[in-house]
C-alpha atoms as a PDB file:
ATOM      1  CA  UNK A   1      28.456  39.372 -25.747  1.00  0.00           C
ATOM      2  CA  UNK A   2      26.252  36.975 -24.117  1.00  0.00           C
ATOM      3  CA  UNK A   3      25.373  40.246 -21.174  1.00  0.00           C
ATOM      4  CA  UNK A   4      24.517  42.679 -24.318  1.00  0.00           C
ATOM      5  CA  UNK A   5      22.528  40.491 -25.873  1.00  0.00           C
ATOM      6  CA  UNK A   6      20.983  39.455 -22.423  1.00  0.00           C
ATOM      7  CA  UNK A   7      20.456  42.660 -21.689  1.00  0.00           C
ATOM      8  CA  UNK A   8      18.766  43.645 -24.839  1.00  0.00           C
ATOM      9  CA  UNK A   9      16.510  40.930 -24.996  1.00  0.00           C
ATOM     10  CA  UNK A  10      15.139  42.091 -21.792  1.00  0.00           C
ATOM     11  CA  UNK A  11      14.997  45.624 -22.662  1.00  0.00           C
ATOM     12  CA  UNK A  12      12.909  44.289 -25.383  1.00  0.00           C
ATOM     13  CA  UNK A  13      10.050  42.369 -24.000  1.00  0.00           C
ATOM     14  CA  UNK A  14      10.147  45.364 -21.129  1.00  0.00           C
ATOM     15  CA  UNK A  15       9.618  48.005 -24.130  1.00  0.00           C
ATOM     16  CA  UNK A  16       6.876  45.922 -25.884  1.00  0.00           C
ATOM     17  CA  UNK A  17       5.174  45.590 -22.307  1.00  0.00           C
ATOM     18  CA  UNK A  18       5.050  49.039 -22.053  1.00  0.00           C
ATOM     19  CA  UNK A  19       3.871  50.063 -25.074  1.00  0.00           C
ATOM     20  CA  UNK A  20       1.213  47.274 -24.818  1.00  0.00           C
ATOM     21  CA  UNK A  21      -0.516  48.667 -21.142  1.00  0.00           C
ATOM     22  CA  UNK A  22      -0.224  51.957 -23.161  1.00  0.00           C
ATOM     23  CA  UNK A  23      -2.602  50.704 -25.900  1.00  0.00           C
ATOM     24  CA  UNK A  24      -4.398  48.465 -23.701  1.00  0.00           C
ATOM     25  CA  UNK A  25      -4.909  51.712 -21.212  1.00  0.00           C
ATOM     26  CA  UNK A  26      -5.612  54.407 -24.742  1.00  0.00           C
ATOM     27  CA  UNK A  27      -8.370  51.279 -25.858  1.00  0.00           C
ATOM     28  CA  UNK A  28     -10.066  51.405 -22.360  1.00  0.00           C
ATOM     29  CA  UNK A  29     -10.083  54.931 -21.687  1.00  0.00           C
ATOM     30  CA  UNK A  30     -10.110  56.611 -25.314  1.00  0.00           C
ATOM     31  CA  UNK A  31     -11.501  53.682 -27.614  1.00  0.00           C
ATOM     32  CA  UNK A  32      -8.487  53.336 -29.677  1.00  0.00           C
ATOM     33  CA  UNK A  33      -9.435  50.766 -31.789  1.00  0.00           C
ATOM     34  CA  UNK A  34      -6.570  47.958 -30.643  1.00  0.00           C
ATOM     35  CA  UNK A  35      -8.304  44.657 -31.095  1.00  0.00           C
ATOM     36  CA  UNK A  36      -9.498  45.331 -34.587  1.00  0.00           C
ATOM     37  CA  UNK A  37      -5.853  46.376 -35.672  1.00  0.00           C
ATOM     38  CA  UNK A  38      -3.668  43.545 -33.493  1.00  0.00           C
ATOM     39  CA  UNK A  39      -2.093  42.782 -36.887  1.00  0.00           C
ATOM     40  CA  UNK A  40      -0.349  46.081 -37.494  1.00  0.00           C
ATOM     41  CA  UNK A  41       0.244  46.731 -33.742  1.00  0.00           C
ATOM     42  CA  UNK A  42       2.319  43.852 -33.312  1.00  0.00           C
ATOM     43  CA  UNK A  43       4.225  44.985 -36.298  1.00  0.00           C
ATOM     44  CA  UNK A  44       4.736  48.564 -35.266  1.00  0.00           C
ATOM     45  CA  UNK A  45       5.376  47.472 -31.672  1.00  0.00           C
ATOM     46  CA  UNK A  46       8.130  44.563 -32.260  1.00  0.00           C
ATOM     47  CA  UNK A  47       9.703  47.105 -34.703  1.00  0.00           C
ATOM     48  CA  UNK A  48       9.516  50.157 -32.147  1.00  0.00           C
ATOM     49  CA  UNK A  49      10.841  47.826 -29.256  1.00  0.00           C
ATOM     50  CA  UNK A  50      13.923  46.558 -31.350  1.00  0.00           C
ATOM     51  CA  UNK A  51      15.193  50.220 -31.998  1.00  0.00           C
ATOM     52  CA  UNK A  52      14.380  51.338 -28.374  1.00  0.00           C
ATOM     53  CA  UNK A  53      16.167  48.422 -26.793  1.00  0.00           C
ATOM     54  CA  UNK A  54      18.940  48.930 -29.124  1.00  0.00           C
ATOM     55  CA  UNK A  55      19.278  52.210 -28.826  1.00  0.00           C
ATOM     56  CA  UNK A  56      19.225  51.906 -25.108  1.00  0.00           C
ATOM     57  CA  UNK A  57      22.174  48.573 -25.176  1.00  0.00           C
ATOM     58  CA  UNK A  58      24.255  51.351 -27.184  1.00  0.00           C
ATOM     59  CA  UNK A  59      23.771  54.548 -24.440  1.00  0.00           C
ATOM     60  CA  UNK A  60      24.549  52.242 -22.043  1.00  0.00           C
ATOM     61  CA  UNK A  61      27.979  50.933 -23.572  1.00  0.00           C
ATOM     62  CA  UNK A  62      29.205  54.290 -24.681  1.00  0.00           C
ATOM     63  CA  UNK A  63      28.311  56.186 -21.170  1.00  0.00           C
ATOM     64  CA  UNK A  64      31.544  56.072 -18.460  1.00  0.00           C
ATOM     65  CA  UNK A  65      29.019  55.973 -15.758  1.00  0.00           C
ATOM     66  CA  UNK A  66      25.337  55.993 -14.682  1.00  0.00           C
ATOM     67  CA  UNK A  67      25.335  59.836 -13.783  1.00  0.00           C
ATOM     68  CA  UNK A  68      26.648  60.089 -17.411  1.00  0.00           C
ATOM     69  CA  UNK A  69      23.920  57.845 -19.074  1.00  0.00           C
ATOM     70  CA  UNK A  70      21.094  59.784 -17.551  1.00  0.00           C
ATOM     71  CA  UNK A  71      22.178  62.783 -18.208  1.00  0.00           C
ATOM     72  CA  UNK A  72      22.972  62.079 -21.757  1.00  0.00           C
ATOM     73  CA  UNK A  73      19.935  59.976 -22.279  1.00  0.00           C
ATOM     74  CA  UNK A  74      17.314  62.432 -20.869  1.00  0.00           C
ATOM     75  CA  UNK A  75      18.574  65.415 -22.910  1.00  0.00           C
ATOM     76  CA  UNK A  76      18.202  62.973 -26.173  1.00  0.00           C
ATOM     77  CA  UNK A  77      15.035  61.329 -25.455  1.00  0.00           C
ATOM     78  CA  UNK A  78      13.511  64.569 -24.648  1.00  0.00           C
ATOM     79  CA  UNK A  79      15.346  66.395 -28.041  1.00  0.00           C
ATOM     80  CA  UNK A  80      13.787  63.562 -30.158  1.00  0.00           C
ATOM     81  CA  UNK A  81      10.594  62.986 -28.868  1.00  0.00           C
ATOM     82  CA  UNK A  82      10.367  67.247 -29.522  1.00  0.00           C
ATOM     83  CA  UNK A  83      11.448  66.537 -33.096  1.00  0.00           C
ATOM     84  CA  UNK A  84      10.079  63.173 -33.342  1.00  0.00           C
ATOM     85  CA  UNK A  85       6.664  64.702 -33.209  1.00  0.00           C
ATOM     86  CA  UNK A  86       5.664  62.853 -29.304  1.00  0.00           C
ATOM     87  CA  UNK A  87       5.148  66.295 -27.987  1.00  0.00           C
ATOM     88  CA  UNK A  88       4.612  68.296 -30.857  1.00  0.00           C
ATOM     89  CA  UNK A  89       2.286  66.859 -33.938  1.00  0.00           C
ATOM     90  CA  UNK A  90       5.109  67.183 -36.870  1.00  0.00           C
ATOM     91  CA  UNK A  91       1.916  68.937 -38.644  1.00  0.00           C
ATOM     92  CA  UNK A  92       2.408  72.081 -36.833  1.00  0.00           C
ATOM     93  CA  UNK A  93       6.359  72.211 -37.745  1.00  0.00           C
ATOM     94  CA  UNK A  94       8.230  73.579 -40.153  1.00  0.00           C
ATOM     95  CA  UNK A  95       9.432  71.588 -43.359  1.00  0.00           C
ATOM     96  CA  UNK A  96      13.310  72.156 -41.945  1.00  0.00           C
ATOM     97  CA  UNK A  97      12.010  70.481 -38.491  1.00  0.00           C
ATOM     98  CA  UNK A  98      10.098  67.693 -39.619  1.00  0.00           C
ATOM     99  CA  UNK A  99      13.066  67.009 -42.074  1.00  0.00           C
ATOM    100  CA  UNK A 100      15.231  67.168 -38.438  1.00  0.00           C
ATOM    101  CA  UNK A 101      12.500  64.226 -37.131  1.00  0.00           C
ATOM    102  CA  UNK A 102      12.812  62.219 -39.792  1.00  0.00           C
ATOM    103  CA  UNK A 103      16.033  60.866 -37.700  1.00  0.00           C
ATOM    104  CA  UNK A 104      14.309  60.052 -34.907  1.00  0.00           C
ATOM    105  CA  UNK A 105      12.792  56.612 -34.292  1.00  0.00           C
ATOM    106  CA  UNK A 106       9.661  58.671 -32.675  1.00  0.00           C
ATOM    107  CA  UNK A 107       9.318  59.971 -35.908  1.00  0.00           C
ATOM    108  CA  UNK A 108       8.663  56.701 -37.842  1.00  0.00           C
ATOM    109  CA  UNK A 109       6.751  54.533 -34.817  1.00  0.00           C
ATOM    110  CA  UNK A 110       4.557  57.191 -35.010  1.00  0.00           C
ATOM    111  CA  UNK A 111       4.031  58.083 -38.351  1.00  0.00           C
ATOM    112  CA  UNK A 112       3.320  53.763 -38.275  1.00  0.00           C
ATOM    113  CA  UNK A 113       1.099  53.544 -35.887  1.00  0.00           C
ATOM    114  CA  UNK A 114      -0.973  56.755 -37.362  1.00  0.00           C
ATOM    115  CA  UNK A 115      -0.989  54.366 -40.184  1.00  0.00           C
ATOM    116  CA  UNK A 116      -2.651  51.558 -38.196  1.00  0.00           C
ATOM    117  CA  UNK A 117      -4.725  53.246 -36.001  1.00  0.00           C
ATOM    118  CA  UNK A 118      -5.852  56.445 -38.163  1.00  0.00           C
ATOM    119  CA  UNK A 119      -5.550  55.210 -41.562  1.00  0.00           C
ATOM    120  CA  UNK A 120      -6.381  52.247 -41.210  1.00  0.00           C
ATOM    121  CA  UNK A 121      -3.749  51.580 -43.632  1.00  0.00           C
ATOM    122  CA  UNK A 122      -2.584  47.438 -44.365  1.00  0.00           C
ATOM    123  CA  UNK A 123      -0.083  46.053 -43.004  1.00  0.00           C
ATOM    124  CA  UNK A 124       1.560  46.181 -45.853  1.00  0.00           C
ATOM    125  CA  UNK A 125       1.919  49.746 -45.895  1.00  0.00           C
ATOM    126  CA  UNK A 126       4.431  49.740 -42.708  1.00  0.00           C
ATOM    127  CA  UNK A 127       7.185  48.573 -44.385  1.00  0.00           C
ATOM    128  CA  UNK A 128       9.320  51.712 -44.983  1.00  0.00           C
ATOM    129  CA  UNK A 129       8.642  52.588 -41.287  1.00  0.00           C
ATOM    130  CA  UNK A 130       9.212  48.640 -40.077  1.00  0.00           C
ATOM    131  CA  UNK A 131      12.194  48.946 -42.559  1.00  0.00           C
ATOM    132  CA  UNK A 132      13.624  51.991 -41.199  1.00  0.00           C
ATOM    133  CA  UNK A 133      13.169  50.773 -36.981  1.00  0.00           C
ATOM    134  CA  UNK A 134      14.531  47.464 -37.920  1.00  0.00           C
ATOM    135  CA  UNK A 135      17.877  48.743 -39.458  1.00  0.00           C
ATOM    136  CA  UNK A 136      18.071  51.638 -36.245  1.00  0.00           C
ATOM    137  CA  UNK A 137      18.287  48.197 -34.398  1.00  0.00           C
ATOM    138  CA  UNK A 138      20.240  46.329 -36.378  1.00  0.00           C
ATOM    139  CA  UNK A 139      22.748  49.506 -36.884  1.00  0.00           C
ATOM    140  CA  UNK A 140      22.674  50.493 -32.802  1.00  0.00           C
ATOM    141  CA  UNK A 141      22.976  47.184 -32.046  1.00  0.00           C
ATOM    142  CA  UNK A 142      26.070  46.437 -34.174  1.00  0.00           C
ATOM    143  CA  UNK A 143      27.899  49.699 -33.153  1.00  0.00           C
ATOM    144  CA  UNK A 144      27.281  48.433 -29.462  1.00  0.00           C
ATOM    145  CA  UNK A 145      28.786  45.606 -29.807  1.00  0.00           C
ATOM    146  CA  UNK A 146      31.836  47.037 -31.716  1.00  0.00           C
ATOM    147  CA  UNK A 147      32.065  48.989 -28.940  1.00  0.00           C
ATOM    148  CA  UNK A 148      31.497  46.844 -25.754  1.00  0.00           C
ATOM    149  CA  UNK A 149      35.472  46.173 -26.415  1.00  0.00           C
ATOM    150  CA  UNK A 150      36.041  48.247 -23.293  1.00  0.00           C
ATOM    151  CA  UNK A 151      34.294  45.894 -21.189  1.00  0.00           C
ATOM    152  CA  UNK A 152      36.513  42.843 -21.734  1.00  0.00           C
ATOM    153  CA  UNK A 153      39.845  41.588 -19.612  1.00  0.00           C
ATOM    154  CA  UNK A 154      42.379  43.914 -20.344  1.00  0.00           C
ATOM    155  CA  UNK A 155      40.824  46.763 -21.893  1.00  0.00           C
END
């Protein structure tokens, strides 16, 4: 237990550095607004990290082997980041498709940080999409350690 949740932890504060130089880099080059919205940022991006890092934890424990977990994971980033509306805007899909992204954590960090950064939207209004990110992790993160089983003596 204590190597999952090491693990995640780390996957965490790497995920929220990421998406931090991302904003940092979108505020110098593009203007996006980060400093005047820190508030709902942090939200968004503590929420976003949680479900990414969990979500990675669980690939990781239900893959045999490395070849396996990047295989597996590539073909489902890539699937819901399509769906999720990352490479796509959800705007130009169908109603059956953007019900399809709706079970993608893309799908909500985005539609939350629209809310931040186009909106303008309180922080407040996140809490479906801060709601819905938190339980991914909580769920993912549960199931993962259900089924890190295999990794103890005698399994």
């Amino acid at each position: 237990m204590c190597v999952i949740d090491g693990g995640a932890a780390f996957c965490d504060q790497d995920f929220t550095v990421q998406i931090t130089v991302m904003f940092l880099w979108a505020e110098a080059v593009f203007g996006v607004p980060l400093r005047q919205h820190l508030a709902g940022f942090a939200v968004m991006t503590l929420c976003t990290s949680a479900a990414t890092a969990s979500f990675a934890m669980f690939m990781a424990t239900i893959c045999k082997s490395r070849a396996q977990l990047n295989a597996v994971s590539v073909v489902l980033i890539l699937s819901m980041s399509t769906v999720g509306g990352s490479m796509i805007p959800r705007f130009a899909m169908s109603d059956r498709m953007k019900e399809i992204g709706q079970w993608t954590f893309n799908a909500w960090a985005l539609d939350g940080y629209q809310k931040v950064f186009w909106y303008q939207s309180p922080i407040a209004s996140l809490k479906s999409e801060a709601t819905v990110l938190l339980a991914s992790a909580a769920i993912l993160g549960a199931l993962t350690l259900l089924l890190s089983g295999r990794w103890k003596r005698g399994s």
